[in-house]
PDB file of N, CA and C in Angstrom:
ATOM      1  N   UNK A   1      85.441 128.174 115.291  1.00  0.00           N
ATOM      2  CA  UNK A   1      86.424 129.135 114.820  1.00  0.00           C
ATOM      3  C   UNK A   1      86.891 128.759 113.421  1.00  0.00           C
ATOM      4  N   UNK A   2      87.530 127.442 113.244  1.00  0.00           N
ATOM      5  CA  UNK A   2      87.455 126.691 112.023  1.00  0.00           C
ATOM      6  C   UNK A   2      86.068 127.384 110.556  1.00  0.00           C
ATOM      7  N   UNK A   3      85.385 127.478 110.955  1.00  0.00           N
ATOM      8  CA  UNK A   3      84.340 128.206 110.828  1.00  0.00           C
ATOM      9  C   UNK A   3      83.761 129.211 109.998  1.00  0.00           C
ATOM     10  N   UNK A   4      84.212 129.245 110.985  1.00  0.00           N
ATOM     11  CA  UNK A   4      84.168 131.653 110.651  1.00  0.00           C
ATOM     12  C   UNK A   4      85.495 131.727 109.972  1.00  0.00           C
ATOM     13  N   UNK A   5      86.644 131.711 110.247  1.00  0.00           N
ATOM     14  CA  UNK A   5      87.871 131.368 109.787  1.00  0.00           C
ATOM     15  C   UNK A   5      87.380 131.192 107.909  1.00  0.00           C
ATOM     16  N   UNK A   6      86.723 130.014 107.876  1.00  0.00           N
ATOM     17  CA  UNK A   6      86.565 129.444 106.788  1.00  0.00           C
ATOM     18  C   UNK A   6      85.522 130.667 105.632  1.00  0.00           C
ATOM     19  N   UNK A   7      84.486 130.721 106.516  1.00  0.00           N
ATOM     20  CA  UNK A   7      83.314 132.124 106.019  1.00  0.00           C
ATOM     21  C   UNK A   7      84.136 133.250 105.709  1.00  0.00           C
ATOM     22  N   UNK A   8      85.017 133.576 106.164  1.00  0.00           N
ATOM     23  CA  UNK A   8      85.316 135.023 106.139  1.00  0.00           C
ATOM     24  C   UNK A   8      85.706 135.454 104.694  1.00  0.00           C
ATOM     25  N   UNK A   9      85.058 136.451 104.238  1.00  0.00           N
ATOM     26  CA  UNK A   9      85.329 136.786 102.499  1.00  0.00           C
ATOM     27  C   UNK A   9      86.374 137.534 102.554  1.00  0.00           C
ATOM     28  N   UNK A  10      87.557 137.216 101.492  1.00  0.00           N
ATOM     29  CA  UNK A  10      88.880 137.959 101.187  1.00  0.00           C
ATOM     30  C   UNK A  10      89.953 137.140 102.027  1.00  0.00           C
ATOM     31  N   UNK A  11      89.838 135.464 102.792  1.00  0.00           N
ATOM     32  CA  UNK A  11      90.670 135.040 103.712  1.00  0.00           C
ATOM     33  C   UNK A  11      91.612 134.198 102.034  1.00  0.00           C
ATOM     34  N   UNK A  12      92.429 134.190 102.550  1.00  0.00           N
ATOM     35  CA  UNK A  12      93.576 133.913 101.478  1.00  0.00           C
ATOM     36  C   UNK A  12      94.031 132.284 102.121  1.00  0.00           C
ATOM     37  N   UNK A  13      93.119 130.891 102.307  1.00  0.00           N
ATOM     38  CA  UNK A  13      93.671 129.911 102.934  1.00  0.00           C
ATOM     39  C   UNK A  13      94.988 129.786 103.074  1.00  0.00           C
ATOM     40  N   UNK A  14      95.666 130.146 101.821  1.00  0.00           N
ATOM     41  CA  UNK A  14      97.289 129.722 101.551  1.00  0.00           C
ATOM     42  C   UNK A  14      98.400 130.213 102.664  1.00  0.00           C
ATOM     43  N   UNK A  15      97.205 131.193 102.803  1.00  0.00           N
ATOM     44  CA  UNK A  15      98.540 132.509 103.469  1.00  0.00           C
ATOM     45  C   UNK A  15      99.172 131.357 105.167  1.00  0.00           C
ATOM     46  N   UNK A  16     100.283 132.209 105.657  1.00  0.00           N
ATOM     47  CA  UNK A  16     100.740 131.195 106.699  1.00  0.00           C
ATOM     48  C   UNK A  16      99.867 131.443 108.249  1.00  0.00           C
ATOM     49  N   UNK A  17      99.350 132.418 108.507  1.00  0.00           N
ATOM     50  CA  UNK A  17      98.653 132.734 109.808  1.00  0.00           C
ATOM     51  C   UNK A  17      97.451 132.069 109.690  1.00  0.00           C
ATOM     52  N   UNK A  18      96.698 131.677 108.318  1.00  0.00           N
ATOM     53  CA  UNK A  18      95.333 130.916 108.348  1.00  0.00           C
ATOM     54  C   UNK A  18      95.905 129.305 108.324  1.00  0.00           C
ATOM     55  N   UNK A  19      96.822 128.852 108.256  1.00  0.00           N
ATOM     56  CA  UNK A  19      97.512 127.650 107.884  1.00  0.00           C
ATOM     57  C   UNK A  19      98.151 127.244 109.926  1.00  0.00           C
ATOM     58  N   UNK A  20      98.674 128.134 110.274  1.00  0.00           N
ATOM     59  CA  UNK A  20      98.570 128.089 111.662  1.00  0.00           C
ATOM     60  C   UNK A  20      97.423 128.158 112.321  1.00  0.00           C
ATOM     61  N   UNK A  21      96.422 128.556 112.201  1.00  0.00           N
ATOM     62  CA  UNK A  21      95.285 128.673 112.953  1.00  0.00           C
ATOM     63  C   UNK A  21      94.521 127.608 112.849  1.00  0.00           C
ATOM     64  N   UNK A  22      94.764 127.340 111.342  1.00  0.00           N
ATOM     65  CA  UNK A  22      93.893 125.570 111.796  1.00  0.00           C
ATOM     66  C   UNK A  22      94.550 124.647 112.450  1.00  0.00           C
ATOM     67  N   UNK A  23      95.830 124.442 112.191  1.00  0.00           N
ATOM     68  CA  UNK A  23      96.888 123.515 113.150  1.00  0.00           C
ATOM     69  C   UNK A  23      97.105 123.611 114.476  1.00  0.00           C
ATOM     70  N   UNK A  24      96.917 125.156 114.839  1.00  0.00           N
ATOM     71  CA  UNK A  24      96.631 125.276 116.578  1.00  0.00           C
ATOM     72  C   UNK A  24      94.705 124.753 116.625  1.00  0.00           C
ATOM     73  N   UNK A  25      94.130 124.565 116.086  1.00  0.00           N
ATOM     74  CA  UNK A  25      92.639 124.434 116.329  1.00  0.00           C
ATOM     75  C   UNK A  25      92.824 123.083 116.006  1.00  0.00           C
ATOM     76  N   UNK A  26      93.432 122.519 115.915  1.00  0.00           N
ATOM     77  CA  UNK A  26      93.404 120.666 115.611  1.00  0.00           C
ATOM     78  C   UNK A  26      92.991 120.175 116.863  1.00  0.00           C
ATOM     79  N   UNK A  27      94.337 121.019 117.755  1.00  0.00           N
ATOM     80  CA  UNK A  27      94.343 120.885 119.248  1.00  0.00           C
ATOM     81  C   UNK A  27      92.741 120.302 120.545  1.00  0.00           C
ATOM     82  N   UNK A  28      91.930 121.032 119.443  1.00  0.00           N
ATOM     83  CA  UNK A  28      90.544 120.847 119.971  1.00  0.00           C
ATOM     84  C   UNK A  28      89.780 120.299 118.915  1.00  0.00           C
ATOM     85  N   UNK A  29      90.307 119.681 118.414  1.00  0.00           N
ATOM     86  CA  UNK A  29      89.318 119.027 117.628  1.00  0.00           C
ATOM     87  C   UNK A  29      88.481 117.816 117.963  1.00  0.00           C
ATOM     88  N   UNK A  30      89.008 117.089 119.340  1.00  0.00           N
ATOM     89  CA  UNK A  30      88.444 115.738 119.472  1.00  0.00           C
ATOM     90  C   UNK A  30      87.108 116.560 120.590  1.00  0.00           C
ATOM     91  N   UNK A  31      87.285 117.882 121.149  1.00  0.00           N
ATOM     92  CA  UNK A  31      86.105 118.653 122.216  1.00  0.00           C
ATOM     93  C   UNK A  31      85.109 119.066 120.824  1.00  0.00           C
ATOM     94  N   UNK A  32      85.546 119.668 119.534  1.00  0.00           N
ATOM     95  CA  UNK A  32      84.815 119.798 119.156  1.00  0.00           C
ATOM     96  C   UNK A  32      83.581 118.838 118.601  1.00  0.00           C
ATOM     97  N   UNK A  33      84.173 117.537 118.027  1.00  0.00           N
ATOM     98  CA  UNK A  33      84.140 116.458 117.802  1.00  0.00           C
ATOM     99  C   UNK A  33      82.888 116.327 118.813  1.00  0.00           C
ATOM    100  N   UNK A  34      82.971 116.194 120.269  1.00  0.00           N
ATOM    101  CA  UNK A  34      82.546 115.676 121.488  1.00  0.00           C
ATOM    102  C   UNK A  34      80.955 116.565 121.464  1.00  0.00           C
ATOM    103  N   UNK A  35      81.228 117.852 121.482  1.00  0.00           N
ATOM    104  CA  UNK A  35      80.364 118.861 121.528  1.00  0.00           C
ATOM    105  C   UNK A  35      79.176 118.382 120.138  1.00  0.00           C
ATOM    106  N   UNK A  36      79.716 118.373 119.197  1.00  0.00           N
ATOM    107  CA  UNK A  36      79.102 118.228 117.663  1.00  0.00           C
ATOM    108  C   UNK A  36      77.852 117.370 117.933  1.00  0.00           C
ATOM    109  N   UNK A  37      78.635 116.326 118.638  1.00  0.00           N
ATOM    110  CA  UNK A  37      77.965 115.033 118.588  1.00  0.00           C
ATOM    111  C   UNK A  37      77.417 114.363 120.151  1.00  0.00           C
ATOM    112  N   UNK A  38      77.257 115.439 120.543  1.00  0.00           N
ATOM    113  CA  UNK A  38      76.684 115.235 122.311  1.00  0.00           C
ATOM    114  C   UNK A  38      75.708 113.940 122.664  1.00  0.00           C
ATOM    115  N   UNK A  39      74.842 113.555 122.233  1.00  0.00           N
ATOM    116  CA  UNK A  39      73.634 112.784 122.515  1.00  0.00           C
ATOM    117  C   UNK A  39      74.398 111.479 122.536  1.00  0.00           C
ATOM    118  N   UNK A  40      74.763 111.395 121.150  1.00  0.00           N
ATOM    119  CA  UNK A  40      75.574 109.943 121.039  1.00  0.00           C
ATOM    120  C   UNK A  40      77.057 109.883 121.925  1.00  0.00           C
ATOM    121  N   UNK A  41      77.791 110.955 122.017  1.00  0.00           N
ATOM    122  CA  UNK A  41      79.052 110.768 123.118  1.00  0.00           C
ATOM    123  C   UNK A  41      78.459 110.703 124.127  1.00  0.00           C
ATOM    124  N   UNK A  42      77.613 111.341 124.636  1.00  0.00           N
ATOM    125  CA  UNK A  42      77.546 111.276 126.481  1.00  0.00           C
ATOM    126  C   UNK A  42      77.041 109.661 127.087  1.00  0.00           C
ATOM    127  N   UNK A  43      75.905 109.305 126.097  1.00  0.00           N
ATOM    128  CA  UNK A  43      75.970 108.014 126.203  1.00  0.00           C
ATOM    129  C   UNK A  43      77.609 106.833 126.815  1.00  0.00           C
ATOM    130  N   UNK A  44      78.007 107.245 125.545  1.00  0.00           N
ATOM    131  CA  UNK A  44      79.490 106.623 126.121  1.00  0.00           C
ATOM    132  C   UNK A  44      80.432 107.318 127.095  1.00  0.00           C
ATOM    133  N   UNK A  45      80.458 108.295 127.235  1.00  0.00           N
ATOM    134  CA  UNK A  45      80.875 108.563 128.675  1.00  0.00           C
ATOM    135  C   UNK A  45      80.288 108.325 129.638  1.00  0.00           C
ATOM    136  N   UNK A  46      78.983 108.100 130.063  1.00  0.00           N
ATOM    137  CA  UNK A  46      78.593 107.725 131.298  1.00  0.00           C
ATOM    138  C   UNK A  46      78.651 105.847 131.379  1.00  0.00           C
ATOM    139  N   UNK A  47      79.062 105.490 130.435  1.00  0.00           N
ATOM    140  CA  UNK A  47      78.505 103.719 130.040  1.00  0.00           C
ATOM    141  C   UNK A  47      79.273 103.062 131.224  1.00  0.00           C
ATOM    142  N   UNK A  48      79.117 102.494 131.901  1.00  0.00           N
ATOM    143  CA  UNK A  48      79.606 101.684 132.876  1.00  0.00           C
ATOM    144  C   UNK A  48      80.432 102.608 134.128  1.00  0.00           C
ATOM    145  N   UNK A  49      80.074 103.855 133.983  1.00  0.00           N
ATOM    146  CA  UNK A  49      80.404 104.723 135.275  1.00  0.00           C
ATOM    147  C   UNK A  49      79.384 104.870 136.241  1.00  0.00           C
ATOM    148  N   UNK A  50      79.694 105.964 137.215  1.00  0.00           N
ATOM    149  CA  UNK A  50      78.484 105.392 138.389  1.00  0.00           C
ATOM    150  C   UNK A  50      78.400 107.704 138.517  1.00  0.00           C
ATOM    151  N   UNK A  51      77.091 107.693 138.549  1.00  0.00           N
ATOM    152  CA  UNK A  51      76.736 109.135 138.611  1.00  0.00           C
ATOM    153  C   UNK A  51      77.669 110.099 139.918  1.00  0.00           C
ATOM    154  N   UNK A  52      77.804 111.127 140.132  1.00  0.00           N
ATOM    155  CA  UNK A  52      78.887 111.786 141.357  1.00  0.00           C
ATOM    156  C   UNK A  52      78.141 111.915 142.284  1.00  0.00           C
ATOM    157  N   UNK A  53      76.786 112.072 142.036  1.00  0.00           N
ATOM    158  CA  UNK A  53      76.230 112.384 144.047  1.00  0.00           C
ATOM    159  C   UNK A  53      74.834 111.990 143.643  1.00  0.00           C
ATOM    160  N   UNK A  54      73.745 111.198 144.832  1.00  0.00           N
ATOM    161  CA  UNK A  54      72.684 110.906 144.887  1.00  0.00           C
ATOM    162  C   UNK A  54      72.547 109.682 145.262  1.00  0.00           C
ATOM    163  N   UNK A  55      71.393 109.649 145.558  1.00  0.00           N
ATOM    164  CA  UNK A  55      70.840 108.338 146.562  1.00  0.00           C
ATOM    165  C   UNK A  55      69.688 108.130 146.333  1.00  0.00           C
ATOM    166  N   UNK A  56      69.076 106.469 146.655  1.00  0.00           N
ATOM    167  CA  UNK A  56      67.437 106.294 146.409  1.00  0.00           C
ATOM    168  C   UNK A  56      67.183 105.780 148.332  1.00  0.00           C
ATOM    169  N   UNK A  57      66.548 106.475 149.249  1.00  0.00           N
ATOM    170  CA  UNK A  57      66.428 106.053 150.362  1.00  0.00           C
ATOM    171  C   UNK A  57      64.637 105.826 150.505  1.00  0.00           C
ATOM    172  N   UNK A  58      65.066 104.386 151.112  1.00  0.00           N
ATOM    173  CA  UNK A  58      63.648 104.241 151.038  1.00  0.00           C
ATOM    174  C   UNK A  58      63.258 103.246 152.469  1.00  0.00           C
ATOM    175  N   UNK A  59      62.293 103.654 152.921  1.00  0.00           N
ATOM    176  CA  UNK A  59      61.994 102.712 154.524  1.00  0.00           C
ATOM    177  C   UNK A  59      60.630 101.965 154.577  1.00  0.00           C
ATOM    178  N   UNK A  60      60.673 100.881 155.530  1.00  0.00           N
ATOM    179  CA  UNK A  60      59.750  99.608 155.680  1.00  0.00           C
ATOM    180  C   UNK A  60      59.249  99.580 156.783  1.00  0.00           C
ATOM    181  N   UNK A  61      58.210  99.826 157.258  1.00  0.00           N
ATOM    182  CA  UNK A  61      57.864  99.224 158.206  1.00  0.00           C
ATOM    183  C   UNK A  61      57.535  97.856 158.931  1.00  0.00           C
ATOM    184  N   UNK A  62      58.520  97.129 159.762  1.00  0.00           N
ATOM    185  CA  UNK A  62      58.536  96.232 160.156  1.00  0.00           C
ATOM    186  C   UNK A  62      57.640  95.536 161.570  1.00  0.00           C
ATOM    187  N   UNK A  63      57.479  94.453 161.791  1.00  0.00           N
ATOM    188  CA  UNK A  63      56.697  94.135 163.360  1.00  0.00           C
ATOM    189  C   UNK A  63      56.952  94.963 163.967  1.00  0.00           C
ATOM    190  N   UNK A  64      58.561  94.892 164.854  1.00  0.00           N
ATOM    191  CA  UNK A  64      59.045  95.633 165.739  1.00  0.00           C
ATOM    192  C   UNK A  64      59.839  96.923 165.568  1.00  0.00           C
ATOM    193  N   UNK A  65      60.401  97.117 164.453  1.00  0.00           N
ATOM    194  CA  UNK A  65      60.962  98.166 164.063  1.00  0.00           C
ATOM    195  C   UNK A  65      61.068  98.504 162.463  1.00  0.00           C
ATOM    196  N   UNK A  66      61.060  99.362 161.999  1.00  0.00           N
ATOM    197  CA  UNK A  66      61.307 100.096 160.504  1.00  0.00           C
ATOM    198  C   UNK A  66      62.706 100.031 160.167  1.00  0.00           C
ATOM    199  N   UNK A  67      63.050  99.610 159.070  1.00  0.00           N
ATOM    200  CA  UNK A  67      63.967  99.285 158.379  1.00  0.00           C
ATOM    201  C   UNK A  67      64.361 100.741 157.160  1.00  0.00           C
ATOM    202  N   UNK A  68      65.343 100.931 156.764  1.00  0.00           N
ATOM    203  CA  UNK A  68      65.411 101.720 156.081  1.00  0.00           C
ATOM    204  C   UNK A  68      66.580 101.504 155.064  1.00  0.00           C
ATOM    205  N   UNK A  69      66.611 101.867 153.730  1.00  0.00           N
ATOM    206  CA  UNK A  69      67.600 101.218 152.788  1.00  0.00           C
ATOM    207  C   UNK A  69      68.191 102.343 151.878  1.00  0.00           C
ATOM    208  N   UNK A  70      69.436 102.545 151.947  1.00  0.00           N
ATOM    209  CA  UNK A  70      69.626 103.835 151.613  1.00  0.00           C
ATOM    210  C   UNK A  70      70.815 102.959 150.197  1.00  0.00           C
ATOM    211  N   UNK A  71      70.797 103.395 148.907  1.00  0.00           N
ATOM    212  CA  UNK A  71      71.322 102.981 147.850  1.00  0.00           C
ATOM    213  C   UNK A  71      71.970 104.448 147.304  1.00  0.00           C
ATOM    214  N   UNK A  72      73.606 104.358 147.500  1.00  0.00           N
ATOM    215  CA  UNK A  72      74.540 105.048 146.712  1.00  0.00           C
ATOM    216  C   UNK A  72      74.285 104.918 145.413  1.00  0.00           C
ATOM    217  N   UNK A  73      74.958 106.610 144.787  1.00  0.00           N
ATOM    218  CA  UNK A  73      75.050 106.165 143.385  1.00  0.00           C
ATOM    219  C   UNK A  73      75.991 105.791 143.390  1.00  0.00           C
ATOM    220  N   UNK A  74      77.541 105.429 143.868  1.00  0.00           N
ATOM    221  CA  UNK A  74      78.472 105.385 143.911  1.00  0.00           C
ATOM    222  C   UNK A  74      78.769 103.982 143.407  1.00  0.00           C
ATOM    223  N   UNK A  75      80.061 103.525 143.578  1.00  0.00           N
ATOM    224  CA  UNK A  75      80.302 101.873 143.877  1.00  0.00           C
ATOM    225  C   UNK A  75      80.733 101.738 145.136  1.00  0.00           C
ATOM    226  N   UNK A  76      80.155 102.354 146.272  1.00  0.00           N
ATOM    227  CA  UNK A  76      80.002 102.386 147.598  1.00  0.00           C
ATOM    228  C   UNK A  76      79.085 101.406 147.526  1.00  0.00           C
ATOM    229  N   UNK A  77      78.945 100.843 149.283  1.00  0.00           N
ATOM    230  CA  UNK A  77      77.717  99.566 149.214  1.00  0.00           C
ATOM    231  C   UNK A  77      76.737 100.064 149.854  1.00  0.00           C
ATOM    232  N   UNK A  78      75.463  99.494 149.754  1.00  0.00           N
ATOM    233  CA  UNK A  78      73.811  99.894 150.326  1.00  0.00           C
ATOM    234  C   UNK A  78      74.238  99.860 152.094  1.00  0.00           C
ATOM    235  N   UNK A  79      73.537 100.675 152.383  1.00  0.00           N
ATOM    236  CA  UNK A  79      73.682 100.251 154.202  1.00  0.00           C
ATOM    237  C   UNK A  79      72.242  99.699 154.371  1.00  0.00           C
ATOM    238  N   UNK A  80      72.600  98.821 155.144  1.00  0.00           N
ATOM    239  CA  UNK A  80      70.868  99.128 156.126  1.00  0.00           C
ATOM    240  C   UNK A  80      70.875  99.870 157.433  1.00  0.00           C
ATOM    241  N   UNK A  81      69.894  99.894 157.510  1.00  0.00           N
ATOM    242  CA  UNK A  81      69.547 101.129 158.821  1.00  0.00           C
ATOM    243  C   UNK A  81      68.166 100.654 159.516  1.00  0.00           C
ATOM    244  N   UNK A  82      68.772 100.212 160.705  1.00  0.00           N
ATOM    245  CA  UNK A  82      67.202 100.304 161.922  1.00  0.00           C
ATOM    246  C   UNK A  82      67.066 100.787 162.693  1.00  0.00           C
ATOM    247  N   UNK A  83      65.639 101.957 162.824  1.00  0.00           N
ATOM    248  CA  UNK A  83      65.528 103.063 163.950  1.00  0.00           C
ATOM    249  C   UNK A  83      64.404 102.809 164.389  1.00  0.00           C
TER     250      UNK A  83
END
């Protein structure tokens, strides 16, 4: 918006409604910021967090019975499982 705001031919910066509009758009400036620069932010938002849903389940066959190992993404703990 900043933007177009800025593009628009005949906008008079000085005037007081374009002088408010960037000061209410400050408001979002750290999303725009975020958005701009996606590849390198998301990196750091996910950095030492744990993903919201999914699992790696995986099973063994043993002598007497099969084992099975089911790994949260969570910071929940691994179960084991014998069926």
């Amino acid at each position: 918006m900043r933007k177009v705001l800025g593009a628009v031919a005949g906008v008079k910066k000085k005037q007081a409604w374009y002088e408010s509009a960037k000061e209410l758009l400050k408001s979002v400036q750290e999303v725009r910021h975020f958005l701009q620069h996606f590849d390198r932010e998301m990196g750091k938002l996910v950095k030492g967090t744990f993903p919201i849903g999914g699992c790696v389940i995986a099973s063994f066959p043993g002598a007497e019975t099969t084992y099975a190992r089911v790994l949260s993404s969570t910071p929940a703990r691994s179960r084991e499982f014998r069926y």
